[in-house]
Protein backbone atom coordinates (compact mmCIF):
# COMPACT_ATOMS: atom_id res chain seq x y z
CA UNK A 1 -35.71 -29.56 10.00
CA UNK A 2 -35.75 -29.98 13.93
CA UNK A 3 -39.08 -31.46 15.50
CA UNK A 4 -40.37 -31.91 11.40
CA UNK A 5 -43.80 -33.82 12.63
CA UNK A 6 -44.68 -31.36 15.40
CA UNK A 7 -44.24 -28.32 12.83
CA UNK A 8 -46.14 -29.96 10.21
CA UNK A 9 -49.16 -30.86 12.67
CA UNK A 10 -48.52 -27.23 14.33
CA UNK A 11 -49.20 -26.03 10.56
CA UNK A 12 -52.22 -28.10 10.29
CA UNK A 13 -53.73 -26.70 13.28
CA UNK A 14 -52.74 -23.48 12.98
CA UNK A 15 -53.93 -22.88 9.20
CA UNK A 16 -57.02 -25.34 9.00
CA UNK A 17 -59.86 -26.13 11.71
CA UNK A 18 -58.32 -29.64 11.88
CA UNK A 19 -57.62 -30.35 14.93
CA UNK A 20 -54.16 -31.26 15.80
CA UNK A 21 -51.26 -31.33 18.43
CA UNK A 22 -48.41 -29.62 17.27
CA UNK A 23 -45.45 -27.27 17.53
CA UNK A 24 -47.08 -23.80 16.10
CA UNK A 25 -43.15 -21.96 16.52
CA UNK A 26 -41.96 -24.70 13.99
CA UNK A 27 -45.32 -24.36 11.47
CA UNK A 28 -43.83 -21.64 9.08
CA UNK A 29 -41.53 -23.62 6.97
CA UNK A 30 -44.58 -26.47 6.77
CA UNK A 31 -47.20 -23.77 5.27
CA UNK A 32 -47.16 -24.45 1.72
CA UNK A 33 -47.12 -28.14 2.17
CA UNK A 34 -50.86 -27.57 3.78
CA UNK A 35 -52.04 -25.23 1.22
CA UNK A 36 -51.02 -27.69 -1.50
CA UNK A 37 -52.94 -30.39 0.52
CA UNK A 38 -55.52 -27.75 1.42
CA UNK A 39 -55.98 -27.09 -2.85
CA UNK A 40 -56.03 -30.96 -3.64
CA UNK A 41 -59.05 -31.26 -1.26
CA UNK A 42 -60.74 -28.57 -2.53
CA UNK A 43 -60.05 -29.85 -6.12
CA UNK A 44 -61.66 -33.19 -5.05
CA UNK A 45 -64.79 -31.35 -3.96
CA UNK A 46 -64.85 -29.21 -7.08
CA UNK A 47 -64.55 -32.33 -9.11
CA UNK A 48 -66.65 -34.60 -7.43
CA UNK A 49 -68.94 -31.83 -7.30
CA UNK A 50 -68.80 -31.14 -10.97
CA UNK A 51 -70.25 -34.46 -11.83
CA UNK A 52 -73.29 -33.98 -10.69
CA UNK A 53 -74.09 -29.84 -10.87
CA UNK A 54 -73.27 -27.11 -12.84
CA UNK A 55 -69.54 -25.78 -12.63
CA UNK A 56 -70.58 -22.82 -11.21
CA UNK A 57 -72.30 -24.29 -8.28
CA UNK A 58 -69.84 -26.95 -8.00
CA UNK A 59 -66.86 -23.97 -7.88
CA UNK A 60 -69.19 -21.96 -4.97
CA UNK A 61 -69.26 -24.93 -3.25
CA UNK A 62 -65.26 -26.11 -3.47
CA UNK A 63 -64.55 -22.38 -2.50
CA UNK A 64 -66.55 -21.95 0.46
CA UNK A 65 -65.73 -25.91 1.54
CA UNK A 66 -62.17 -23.67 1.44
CA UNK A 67 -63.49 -21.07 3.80
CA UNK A 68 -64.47 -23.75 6.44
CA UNK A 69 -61.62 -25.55 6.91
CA UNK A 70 -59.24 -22.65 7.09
CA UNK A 71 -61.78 -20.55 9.20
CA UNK A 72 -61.98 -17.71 6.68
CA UNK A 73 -58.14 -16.85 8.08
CA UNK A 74 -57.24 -15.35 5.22
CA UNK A 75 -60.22 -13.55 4.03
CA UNK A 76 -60.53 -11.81 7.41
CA UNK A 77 -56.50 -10.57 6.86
CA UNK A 78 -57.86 -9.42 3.11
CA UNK A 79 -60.70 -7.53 5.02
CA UNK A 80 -59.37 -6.08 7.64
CA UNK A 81 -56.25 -4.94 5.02
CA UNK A 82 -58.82 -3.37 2.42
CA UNK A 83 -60.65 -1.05 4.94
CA UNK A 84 -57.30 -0.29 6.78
CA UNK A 85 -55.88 1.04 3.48
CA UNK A 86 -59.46 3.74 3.33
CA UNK A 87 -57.75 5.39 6.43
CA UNK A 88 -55.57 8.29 5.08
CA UNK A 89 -52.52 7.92 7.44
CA UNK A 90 -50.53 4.99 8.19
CA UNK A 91 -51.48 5.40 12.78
CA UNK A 92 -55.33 5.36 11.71
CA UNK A 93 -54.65 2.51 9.32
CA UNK A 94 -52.69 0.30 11.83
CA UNK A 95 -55.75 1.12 14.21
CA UNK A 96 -57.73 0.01 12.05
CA UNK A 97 -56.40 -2.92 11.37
CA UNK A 98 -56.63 -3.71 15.06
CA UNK A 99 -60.66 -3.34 14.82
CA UNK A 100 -62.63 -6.72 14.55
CA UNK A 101 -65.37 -5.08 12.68
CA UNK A 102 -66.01 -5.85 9.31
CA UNK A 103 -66.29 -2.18 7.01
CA UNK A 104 -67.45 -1.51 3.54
CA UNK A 105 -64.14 -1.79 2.16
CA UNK A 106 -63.15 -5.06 3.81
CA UNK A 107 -66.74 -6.36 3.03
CA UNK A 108 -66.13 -5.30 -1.10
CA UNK A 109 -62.51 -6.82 -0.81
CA UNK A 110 -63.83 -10.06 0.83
CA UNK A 111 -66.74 -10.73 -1.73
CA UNK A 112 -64.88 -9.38 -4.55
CA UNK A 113 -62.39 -12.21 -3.67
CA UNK A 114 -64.82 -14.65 -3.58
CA UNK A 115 -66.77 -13.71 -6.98
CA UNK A 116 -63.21 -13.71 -8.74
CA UNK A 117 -62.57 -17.03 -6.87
CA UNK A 118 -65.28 -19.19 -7.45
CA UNK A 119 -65.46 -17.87 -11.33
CA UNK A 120 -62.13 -18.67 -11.51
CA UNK A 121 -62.12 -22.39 -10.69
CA UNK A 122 -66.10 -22.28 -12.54
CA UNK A 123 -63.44 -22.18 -15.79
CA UNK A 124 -61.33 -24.68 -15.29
CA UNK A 125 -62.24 -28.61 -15.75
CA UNK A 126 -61.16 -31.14 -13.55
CA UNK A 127 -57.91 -31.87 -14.80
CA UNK A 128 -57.41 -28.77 -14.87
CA UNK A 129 -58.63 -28.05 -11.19
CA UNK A 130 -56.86 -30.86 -9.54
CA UNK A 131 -53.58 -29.39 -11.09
CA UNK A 132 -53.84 -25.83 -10.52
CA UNK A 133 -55.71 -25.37 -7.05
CA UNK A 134 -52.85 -27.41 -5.22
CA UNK A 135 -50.35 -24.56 -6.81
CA UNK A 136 -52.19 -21.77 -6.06
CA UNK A 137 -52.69 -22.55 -2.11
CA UNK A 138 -49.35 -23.84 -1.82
CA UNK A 139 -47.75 -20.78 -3.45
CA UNK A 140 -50.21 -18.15 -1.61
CA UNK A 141 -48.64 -19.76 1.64
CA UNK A 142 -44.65 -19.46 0.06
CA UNK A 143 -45.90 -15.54 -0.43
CA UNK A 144 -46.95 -15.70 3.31
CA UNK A 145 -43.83 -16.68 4.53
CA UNK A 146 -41.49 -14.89 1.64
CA UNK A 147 -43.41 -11.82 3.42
CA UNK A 148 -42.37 -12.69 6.39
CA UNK A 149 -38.83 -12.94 5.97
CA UNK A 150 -38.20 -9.34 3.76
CA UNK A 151 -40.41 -7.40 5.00
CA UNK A 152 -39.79 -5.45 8.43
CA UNK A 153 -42.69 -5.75 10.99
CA UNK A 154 -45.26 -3.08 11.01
CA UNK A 155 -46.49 -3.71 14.47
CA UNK A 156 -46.20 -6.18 17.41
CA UNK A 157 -48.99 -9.11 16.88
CA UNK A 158 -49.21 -12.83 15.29
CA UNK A 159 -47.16 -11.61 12.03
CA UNK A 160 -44.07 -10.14 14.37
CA UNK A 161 -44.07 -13.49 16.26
CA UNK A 162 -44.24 -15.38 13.37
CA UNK A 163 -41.47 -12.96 12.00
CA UNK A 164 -39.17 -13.93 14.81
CA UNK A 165 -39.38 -17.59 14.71
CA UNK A 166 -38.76 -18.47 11.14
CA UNK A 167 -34.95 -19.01 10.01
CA UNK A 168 -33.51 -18.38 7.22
CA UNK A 169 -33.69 -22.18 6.43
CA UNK A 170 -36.71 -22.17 7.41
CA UNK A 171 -37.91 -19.57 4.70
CA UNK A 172 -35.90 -21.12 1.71
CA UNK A 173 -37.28 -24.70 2.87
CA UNK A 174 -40.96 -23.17 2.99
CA UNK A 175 -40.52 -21.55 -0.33
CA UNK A 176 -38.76 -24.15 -2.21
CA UNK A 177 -41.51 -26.44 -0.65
CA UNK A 178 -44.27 -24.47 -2.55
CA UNK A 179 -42.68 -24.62 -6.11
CA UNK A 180 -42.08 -28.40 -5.51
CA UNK A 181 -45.66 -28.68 -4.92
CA UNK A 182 -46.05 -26.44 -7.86
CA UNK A 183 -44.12 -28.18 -10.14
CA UNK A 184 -45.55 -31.54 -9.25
CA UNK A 185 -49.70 -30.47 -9.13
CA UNK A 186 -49.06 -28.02 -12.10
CA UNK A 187 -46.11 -29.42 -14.57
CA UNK A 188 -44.45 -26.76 -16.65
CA UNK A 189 -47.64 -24.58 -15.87
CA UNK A 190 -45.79 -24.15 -12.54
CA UNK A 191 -43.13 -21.18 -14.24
CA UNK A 192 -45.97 -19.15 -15.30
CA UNK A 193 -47.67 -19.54 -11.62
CA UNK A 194 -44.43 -18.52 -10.13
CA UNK A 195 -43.73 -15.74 -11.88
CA UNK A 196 -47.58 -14.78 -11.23
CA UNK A 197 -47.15 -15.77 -7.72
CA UNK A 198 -43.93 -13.69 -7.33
CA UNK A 199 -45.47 -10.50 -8.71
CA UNK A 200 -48.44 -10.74 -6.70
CA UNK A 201 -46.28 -10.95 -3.50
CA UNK A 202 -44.15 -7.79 -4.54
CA UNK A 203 -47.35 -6.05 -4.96
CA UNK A 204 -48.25 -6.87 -1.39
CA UNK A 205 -44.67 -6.28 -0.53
CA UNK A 206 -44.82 -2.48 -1.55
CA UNK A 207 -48.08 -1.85 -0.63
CA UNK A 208 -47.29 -2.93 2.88
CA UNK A 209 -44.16 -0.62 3.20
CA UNK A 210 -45.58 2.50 2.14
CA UNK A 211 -49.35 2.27 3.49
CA UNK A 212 -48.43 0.27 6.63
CA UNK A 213 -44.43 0.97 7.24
CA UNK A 214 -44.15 -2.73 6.93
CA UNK A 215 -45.61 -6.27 7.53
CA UNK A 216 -48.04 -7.79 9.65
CA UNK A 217 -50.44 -10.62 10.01
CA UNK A 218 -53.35 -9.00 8.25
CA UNK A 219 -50.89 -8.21 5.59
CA UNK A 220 -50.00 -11.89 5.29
CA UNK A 221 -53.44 -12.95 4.80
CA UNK A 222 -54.15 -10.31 2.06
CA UNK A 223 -51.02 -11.50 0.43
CA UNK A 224 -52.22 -15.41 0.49
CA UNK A 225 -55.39 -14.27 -1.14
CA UNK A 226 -53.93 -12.12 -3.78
CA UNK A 227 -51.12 -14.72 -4.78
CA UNK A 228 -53.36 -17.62 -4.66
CA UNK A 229 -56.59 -15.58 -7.09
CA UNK A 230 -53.65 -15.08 -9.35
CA UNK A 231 -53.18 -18.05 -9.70
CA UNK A 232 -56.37 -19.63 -10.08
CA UNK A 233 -57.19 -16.71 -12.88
CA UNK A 234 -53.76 -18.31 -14.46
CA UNK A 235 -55.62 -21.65 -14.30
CA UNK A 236 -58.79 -20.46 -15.30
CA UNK A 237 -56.93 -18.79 -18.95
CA UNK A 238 -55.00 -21.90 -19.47
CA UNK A 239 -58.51 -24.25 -19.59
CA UNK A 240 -60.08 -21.54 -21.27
CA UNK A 241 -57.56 -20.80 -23.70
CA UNK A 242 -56.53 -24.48 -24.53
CA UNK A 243 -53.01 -23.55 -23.44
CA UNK A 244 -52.76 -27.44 -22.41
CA UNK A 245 -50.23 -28.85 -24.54
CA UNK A 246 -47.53 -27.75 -22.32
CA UNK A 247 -49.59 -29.14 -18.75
CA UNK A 248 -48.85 -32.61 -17.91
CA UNK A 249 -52.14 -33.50 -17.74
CA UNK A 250 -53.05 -32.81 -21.16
């Protein structure tokens, strides 16, 4: 990977308020690697957190410690995606997209994602947590970038740019990077967030194709925040559930 360290600091900067010097035309293949580290922080919080408040508030507080340091990114792709799909034909939707104002379907999508969110991780323990929020930000960035790379652009804009300047190698390095963080955070639980992972991006896939004639960087944020809910509702079933014996750290 040419120019590794200015990628991975361009990824930093670009997907988290941190502020760093970096290459952003090198950052794709480096995305997952800052979700996972993005999802251990927020683990932390929720489990530091949990010590001393209810899991609920403890969850509301690890999810919107998310928000910060990513700048709401990829909630405001989620909104502007919901109230672009209200429009009826695909030119009003992709004006709509390029609107800044928040509608009532954006606003439902956004806080819909954040109830679902925050109950999610409210279900898991700590273990549990530390394990499973690395996955699902790490994966929701491989969907990103697996976007990227098979779906034709919709419309000139951060997602075509971001289209153009990934390789190949770069794609299979950034999604082979998020199942290594995966398998590592989330043990054999890691197969069942793929696969959830892998739907949830095909979803976004087709729904970009037909609504929008293809991808672009709203689309990308809606499909981080479907692929990484998925997975946190995956986590959230497996604590609740008791389906442990299979996690490493049972």
């Amino acid at each position: 990977m040419g120019n590794s360290a200015g990628g991975l600091l361009g990824a930093l900067s670009f997907l988290t308020r941190v502020p760093a010097r970096g290459v952003v035309a090198n950052a794709v293949p480096w995305f997952p690697l800052i979700g996972g580290a993005i999802g251990l922080v927020l683990a932390t919080v929720y489990a530091l957190a949990a010590e001393i408040l209810p899991s609920l508030v403890a969850s509301s507080i690890a999810v919107v410690t998310g928000v910060l340091l990513t700048g709401a990114l990829h909630e405001d792709g989620l909104a502007d995606t919901a109230d672009a799909l209200g429009a009826s034909d695909r030119a009003r939707r992709i004006e709509i997209l390029k609107d800044p104002r928040l509608g009532t379907f954006g606003g439902l999508a956004l806080g819909s994602s954040l109830l679902v969110r925050v109950g999610a991780v409210a279900g898991m323990d700590a273990a549990t947590a530390v394990a499973i929020l690395p996955a699902a930000h790490a994966l929701g960035r491989a969907a990103a970038v697996g976007l990227i790379a098979t779906i034709p652009v919709a419309r000139e804009g951060v997602g075509a740019s971001y289209a153009r300047s990934v390789s190949r190698r770069g794609t299979v390095w950034a999604i082979l990077t998020g199942i290594a963080v995966a398998a590592l955070s989330a043990g054999l639980w890691a197969l069942a967030a793929l696969a959830v992972a892998t739907a949830g991006a095909a979803l976004v896939g087709r729904v970009a194709i037909r609504a929008f004639g293809g991808v672009t960087g709203d689309l990308l944020g809606a499909g981080e925040q479907v692929v990484e809910t998925a997975v946190l509702l995956l986590g959230a079933a497996i604590a609740t559930n008791g389906w442990m014996d299979a996690a490493w750290w049972h």
